[in-house]
PDB file of N, CA and C in Angstrom:
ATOM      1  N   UNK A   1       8.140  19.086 -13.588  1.00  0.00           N
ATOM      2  CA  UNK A   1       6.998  19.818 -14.079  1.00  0.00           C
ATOM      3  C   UNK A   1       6.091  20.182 -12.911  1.00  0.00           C
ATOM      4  N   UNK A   2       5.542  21.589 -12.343  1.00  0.00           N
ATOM      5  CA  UNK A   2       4.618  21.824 -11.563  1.00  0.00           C
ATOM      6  C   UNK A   2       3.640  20.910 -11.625  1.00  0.00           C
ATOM      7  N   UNK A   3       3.108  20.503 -10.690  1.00  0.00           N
ATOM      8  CA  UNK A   3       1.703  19.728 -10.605  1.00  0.00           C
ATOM      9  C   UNK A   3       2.137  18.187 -10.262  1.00  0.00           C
ATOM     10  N   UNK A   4       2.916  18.010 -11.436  1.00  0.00           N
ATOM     11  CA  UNK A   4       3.302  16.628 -11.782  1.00  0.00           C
ATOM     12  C   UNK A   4       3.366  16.179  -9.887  1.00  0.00           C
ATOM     13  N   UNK A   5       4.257  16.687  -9.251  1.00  0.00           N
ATOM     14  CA  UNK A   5       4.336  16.013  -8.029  1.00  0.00           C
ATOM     15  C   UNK A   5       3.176  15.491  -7.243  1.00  0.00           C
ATOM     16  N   UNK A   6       1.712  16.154  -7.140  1.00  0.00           N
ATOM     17  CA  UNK A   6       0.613  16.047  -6.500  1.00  0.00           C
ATOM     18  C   UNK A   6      -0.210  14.984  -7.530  1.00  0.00           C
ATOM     19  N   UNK A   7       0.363  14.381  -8.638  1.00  0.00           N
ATOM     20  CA  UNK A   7      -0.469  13.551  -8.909  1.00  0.00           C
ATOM     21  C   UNK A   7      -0.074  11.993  -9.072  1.00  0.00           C
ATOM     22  N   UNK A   8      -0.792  10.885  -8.758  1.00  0.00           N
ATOM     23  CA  UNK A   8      -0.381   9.728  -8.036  1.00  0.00           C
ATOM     24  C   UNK A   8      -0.805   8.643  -9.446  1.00  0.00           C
ATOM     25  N   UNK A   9      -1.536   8.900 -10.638  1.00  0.00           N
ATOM     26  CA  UNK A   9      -2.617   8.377 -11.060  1.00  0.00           C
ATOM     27  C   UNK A   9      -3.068   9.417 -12.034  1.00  0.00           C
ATOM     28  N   UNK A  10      -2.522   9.095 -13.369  1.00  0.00           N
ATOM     29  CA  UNK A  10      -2.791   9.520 -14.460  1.00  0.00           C
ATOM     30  C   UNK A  10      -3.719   8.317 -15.516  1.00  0.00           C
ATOM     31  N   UNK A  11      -5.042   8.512 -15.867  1.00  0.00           N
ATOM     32  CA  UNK A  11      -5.665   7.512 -17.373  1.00  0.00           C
ATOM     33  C   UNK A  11      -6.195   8.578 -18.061  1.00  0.00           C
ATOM     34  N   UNK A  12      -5.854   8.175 -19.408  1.00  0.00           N
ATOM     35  CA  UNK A  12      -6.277   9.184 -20.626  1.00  0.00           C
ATOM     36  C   UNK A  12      -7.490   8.045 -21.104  1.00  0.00           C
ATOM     37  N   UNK A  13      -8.558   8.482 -21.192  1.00  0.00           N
ATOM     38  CA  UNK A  13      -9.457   8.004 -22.084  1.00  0.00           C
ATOM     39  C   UNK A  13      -9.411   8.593 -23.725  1.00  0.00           C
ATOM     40  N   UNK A  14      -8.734   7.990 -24.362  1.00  0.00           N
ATOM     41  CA  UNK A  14      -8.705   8.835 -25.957  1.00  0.00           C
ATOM     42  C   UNK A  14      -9.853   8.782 -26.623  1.00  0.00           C
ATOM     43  N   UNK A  15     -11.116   7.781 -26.330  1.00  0.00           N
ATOM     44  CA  UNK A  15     -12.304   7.611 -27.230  1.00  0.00           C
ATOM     45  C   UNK A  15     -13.414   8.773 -26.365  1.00  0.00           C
ATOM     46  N   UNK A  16     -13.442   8.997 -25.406  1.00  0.00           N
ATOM     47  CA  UNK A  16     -13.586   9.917 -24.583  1.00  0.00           C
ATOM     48  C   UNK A  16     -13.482  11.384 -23.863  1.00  0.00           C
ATOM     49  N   UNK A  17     -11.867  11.444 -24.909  1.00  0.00           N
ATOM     50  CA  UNK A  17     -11.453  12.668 -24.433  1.00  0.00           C
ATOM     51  C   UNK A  17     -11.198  13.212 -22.772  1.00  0.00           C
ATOM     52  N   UNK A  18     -10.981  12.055 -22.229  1.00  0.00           N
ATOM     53  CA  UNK A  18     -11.212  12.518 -20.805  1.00  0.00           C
ATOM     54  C   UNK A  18      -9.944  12.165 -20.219  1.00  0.00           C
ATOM     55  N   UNK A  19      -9.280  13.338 -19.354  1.00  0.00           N
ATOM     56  CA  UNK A  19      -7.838  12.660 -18.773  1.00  0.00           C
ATOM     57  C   UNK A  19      -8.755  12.734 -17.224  1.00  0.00           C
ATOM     58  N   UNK A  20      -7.983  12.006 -15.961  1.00  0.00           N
ATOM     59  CA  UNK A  20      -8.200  10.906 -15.141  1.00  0.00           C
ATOM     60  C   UNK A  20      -7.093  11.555 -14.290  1.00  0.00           C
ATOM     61  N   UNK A  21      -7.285  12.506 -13.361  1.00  0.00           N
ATOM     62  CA  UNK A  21      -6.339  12.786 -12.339  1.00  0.00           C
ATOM     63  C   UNK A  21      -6.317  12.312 -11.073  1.00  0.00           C
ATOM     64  N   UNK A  22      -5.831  11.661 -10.325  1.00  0.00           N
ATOM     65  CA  UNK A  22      -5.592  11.334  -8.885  1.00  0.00           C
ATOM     66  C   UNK A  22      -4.384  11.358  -8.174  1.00  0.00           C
ATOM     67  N   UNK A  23      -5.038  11.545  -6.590  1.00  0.00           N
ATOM     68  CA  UNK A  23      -3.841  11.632  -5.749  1.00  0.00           C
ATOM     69  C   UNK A  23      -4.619  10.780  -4.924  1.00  0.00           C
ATOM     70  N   UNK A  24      -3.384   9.818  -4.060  1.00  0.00           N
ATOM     71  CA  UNK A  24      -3.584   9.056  -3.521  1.00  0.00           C
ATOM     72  C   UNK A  24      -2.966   8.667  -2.045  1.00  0.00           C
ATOM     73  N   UNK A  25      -3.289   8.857  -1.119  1.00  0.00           N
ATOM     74  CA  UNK A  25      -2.734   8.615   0.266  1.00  0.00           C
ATOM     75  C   UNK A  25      -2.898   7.140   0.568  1.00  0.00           C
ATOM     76  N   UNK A  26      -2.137   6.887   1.614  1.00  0.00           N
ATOM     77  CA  UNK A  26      -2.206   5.130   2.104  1.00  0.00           C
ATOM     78  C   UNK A  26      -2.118   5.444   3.682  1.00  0.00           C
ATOM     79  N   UNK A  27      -2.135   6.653   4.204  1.00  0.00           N
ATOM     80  CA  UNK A  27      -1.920   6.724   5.621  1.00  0.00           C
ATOM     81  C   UNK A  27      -2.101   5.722   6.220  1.00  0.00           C
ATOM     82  N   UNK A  28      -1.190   4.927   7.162  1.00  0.00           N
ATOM     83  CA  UNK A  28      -1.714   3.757   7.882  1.00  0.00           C
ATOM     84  C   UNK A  28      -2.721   4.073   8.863  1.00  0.00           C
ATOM     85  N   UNK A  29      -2.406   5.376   9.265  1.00  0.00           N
ATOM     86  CA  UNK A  29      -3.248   5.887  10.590  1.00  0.00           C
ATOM     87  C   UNK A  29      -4.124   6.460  10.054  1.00  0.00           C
ATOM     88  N   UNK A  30      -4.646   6.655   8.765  1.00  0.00           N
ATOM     89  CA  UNK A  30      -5.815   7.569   8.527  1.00  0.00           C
ATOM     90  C   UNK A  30      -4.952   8.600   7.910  1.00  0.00           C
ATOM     91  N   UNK A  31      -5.801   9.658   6.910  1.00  0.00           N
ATOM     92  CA  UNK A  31      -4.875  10.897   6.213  1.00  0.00           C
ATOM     93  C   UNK A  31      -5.027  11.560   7.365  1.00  0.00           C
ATOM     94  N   UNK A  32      -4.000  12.063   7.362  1.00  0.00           N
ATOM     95  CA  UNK A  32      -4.018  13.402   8.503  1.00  0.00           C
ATOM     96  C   UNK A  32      -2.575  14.239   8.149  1.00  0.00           C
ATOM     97  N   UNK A  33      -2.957  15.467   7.615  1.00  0.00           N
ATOM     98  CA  UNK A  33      -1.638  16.259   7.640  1.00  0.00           C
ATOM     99  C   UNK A  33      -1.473  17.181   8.290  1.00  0.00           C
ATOM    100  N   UNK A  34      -1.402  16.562  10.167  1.00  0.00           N
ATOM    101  CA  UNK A  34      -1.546  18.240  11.007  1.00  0.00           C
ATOM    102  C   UNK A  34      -2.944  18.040  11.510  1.00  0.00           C
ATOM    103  N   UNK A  35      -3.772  18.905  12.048  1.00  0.00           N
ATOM    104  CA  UNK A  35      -5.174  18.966  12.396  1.00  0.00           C
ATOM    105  C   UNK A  35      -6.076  18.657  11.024  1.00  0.00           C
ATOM    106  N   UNK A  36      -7.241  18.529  11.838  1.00  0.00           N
ATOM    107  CA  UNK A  36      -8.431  18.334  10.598  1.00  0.00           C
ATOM    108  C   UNK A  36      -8.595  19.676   9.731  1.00  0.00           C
ATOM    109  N   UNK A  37      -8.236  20.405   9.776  1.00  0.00           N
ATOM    110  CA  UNK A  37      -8.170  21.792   9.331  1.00  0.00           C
ATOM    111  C   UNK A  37      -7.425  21.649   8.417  1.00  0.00           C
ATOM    112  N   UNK A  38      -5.859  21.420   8.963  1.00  0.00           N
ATOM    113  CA  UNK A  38      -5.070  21.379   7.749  1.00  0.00           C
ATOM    114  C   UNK A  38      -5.081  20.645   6.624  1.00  0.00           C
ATOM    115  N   UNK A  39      -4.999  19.503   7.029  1.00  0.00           N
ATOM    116  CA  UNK A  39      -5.499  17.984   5.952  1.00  0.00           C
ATOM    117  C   UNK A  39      -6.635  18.869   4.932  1.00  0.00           C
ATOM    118  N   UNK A  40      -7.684  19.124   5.952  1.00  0.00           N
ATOM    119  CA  UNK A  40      -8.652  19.807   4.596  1.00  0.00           C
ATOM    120  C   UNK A  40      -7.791  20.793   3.366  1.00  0.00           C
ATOM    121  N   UNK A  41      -7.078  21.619   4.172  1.00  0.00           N
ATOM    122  CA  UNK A  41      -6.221  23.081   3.306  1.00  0.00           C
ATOM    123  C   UNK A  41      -5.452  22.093   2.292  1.00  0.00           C
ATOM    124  N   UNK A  42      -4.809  21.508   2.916  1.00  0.00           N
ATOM    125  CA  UNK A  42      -3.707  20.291   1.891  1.00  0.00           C
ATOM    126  C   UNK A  42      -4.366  20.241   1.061  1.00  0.00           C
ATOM    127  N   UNK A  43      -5.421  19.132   1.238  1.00  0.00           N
ATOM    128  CA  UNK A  43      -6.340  18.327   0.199  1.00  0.00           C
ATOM    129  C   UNK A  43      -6.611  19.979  -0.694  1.00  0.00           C
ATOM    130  N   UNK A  44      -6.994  20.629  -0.396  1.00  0.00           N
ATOM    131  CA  UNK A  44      -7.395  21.919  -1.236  1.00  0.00           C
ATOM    132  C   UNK A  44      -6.623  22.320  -2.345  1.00  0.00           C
ATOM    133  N   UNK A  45      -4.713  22.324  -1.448  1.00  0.00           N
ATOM    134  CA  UNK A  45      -3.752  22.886  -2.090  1.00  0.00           C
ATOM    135  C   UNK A  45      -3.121  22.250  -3.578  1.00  0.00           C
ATOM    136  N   UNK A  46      -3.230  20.656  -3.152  1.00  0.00           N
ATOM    137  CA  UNK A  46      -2.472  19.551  -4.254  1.00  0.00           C
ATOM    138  C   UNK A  46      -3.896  19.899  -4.990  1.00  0.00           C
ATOM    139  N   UNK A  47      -5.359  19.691  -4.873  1.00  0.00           N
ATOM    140  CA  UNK A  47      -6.215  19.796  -5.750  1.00  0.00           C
ATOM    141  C   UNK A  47      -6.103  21.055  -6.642  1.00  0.00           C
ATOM    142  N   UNK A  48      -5.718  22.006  -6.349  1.00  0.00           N
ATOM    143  CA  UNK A  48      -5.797  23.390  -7.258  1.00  0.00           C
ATOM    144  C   UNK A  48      -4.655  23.307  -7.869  1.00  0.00           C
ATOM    145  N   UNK A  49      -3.513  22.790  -7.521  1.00  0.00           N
ATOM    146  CA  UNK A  49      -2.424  22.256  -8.628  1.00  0.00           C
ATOM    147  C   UNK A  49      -2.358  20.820  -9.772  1.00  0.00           C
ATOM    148  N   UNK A  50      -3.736  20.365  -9.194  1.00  0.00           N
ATOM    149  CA  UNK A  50      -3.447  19.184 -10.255  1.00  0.00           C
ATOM    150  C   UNK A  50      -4.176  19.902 -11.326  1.00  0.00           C
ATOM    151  N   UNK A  51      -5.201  20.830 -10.802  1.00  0.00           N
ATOM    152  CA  UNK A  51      -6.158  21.464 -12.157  1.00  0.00           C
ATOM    153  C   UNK A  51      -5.375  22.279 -13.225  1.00  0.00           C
ATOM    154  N   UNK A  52      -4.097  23.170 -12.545  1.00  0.00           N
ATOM    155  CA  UNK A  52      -3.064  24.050 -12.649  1.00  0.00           C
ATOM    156  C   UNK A  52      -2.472  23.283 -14.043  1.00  0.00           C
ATOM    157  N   UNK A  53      -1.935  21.991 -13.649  1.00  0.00           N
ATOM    158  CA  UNK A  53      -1.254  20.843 -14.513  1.00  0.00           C
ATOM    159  C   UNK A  53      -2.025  20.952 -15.244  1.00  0.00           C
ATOM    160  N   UNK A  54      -3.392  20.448 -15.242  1.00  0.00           N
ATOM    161  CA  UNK A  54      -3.927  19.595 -16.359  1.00  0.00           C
ATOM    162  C   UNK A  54      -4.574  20.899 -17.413  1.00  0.00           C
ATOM    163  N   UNK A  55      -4.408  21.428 -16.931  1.00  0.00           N
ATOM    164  CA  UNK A  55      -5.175  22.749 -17.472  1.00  0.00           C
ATOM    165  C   UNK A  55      -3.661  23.055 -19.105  1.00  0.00           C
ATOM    166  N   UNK A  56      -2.611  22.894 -18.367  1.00  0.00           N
ATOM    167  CA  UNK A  56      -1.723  23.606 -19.254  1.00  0.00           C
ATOM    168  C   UNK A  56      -1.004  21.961 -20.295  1.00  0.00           C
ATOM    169  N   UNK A  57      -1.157  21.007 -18.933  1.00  0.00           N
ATOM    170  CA  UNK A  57      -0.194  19.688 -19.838  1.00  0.00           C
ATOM    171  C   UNK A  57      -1.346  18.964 -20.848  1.00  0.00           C
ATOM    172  N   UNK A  58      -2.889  18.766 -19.742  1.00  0.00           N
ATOM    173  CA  UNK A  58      -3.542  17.980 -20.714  1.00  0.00           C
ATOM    174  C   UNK A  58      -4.228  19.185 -21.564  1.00  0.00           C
ATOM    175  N   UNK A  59      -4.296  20.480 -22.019  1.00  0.00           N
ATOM    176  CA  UNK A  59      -5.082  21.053 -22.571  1.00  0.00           C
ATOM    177  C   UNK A  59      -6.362  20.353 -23.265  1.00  0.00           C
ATOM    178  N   UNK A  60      -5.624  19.837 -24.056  1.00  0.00           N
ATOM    179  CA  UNK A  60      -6.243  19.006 -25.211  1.00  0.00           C
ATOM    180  C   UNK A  60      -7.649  18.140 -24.904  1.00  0.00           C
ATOM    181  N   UNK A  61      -7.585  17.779 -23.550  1.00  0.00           N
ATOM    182  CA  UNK A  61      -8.527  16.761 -23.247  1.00  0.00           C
ATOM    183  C   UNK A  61      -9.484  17.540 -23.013  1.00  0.00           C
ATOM    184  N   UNK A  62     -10.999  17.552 -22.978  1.00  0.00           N
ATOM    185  CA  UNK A  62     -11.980  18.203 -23.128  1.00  0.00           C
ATOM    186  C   UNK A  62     -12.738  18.088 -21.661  1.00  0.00           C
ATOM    187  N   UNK A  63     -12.610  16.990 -20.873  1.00  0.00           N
ATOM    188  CA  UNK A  63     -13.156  16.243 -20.078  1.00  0.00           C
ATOM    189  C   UNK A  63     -11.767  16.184 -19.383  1.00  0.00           C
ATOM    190  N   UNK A  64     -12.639  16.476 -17.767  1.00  0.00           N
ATOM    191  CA  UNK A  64     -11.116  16.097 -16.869  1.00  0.00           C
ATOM    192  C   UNK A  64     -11.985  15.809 -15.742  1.00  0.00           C
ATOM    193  N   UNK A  65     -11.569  14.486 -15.158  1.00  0.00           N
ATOM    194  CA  UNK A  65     -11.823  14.240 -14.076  1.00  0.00           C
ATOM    195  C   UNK A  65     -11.003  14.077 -12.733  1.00  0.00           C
ATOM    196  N   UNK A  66     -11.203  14.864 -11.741  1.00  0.00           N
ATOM    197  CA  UNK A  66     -10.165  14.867 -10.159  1.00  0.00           C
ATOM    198  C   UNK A  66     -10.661  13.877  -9.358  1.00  0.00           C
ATOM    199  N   UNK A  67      -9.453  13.168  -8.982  1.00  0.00           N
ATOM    200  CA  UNK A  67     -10.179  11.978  -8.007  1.00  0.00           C
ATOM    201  C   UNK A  67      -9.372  12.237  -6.552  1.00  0.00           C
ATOM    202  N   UNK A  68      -9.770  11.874  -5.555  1.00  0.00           N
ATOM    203  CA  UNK A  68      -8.737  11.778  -4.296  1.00  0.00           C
ATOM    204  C   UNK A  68      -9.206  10.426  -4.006  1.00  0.00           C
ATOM    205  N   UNK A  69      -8.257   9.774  -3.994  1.00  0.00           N
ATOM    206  CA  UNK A  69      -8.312   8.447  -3.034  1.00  0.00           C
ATOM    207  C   UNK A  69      -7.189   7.873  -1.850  1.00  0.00           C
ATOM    208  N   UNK A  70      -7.879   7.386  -0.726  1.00  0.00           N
ATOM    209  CA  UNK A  70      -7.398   7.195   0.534  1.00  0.00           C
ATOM    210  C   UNK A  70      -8.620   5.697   0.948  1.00  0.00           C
ATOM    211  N   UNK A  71      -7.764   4.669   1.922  1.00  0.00           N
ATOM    212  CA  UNK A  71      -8.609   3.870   2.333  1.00  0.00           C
ATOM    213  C   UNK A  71      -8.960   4.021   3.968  1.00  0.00           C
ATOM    214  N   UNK A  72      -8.241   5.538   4.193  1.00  0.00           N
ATOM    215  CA  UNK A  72      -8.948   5.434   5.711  1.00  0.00           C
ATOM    216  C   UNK A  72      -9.135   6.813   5.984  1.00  0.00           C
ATOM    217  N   UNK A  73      -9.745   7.377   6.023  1.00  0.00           N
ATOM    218  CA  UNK A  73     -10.509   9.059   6.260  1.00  0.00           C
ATOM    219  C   UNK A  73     -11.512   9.094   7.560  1.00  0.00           C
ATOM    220  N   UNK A  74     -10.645   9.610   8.696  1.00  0.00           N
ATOM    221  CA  UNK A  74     -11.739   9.989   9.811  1.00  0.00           C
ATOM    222  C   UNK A  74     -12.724  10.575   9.298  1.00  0.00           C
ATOM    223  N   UNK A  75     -14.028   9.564   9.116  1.00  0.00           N
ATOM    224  CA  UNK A  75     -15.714  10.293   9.484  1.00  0.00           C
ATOM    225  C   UNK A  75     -15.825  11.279  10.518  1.00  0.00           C
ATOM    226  N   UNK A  76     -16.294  12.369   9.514  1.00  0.00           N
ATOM    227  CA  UNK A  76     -16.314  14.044  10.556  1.00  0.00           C
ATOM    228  C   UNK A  76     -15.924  14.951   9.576  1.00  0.00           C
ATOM    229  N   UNK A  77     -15.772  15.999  10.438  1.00  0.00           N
ATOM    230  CA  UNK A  77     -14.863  17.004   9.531  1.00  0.00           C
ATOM    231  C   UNK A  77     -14.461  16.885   8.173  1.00  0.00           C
ATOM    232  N   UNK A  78     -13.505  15.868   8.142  1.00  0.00           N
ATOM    233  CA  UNK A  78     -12.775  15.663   7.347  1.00  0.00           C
ATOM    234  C   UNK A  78     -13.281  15.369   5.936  1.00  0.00           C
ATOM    235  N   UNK A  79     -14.103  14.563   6.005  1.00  0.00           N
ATOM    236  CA  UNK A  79     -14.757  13.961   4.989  1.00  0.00           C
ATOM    237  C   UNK A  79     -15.810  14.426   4.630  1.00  0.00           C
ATOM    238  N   UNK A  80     -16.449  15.336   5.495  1.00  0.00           N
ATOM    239  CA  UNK A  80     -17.962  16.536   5.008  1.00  0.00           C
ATOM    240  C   UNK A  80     -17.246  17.523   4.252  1.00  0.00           C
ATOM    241  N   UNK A  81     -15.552  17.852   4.727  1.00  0.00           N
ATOM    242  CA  UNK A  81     -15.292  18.806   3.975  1.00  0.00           C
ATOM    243  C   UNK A  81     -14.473  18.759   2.927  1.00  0.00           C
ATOM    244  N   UNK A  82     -14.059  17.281   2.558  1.00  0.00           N
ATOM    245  CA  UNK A  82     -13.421  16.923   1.492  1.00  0.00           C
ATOM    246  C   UNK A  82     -14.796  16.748   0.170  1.00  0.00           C
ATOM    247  N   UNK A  83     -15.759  17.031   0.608  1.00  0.00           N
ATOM    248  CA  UNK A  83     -17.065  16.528   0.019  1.00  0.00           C
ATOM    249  C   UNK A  83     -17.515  17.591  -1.016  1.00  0.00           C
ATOM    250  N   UNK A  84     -17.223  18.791  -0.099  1.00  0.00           N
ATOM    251  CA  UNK A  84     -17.307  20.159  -0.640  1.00  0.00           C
ATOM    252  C   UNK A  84     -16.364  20.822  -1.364  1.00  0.00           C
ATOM    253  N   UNK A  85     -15.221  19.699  -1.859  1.00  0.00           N
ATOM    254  CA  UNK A  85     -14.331  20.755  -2.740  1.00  0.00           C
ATOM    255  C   UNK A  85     -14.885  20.087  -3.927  1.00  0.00           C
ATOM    256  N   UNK A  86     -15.333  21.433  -4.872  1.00  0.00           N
ATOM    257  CA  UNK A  86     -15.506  21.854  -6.129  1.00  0.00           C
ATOM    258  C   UNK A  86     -14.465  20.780  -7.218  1.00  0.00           C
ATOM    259  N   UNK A  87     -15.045  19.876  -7.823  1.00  0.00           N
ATOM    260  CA  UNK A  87     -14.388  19.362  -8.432  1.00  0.00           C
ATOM    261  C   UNK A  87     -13.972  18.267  -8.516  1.00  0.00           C
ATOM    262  N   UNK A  88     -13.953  17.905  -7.012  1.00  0.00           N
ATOM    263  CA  UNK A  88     -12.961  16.639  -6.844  1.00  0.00           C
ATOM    264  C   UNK A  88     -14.054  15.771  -6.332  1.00  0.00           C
ATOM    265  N   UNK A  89     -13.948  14.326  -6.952  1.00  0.00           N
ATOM    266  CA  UNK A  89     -14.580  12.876  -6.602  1.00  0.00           C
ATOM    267  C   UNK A  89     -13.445  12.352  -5.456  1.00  0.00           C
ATOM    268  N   UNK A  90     -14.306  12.034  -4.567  1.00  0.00           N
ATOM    269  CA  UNK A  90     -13.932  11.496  -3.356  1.00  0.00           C
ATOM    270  C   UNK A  90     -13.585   9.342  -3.169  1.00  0.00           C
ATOM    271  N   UNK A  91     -12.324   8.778  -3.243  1.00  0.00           N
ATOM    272  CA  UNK A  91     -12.509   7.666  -3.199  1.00  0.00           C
ATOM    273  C   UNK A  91     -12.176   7.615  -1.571  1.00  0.00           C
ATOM    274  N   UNK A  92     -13.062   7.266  -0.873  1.00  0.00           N
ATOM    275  CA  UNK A  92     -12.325   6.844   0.461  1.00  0.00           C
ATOM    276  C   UNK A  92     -13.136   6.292   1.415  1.00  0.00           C
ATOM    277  N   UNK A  93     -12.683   5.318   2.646  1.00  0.00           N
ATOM    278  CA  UNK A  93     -13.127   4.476   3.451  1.00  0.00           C
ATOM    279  C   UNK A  93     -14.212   3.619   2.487  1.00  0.00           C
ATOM    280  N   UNK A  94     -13.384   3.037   1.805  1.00  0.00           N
ATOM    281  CA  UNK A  94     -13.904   2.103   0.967  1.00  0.00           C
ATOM    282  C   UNK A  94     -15.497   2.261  -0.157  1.00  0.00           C
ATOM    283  N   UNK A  95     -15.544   3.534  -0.315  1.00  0.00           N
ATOM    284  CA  UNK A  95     -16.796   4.082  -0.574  1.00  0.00           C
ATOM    285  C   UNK A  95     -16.448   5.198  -2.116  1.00  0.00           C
ATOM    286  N   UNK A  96     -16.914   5.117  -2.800  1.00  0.00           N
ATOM    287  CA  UNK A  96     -16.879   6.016  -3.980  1.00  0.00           C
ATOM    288  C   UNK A  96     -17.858   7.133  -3.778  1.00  0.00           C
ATOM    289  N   UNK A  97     -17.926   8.051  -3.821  1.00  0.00           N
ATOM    290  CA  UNK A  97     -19.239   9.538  -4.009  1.00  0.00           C
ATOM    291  C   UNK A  97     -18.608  10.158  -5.223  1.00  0.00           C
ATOM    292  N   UNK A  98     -19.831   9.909  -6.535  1.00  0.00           N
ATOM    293  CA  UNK A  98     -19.251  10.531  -7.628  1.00  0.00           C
ATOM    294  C   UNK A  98     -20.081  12.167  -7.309  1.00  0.00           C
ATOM    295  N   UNK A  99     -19.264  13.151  -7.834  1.00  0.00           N
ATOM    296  CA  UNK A  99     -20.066  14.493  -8.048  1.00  0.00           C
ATOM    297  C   UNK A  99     -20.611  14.466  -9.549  1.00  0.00           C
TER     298      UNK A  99
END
């Protein structure tokens, strides 16, 4: 199923109506896919396909929440601009930022 691959971390809240999307990295060295540039585009690319998914598999759910989680994200770049994608809650370097 499209999408299905970019997501790590599926919870349906049924009293809630809320499905629970995440993707999840473990980089030992920190996420990095390529330059800080790219990693950002990545993070961009799997995010606009998990919405893609949930948009058509979870219809139903009313409430959708995008999560990215990673436990090691170079402070910089990376993480000012993972900050700024539309949508997505940030779990990383041990720190939650809900939008």
């Amino acid at each position: 199923m499209k999408g299905l691959g970019e997501l790590d971390v599926v919870g349906l809240n049924f009293k809630t109506n809320t499905a629970y999307l995440c993707e999840v990295t473990t980089h030992i060295r920190g996420l990095q896919y390529g330059n800080n540039l790219e990693t950002v585009q990545k993070i961009k690319k799997k995010h606009e396909v998990q919405k893609e998914y949930a948009n058509i598999i979870l219809s139903n759910f009313s409430n959708k929440v995008y999560m990215f989680w990673s436990p090691y994200v170079q402070i910089g770049y990376t993480t000012n601009e993972l900050k700024k994608i539309d949508m997505l809650e940030t779990v990383i370097n041990k720190d939650y930022t809900a939008r």
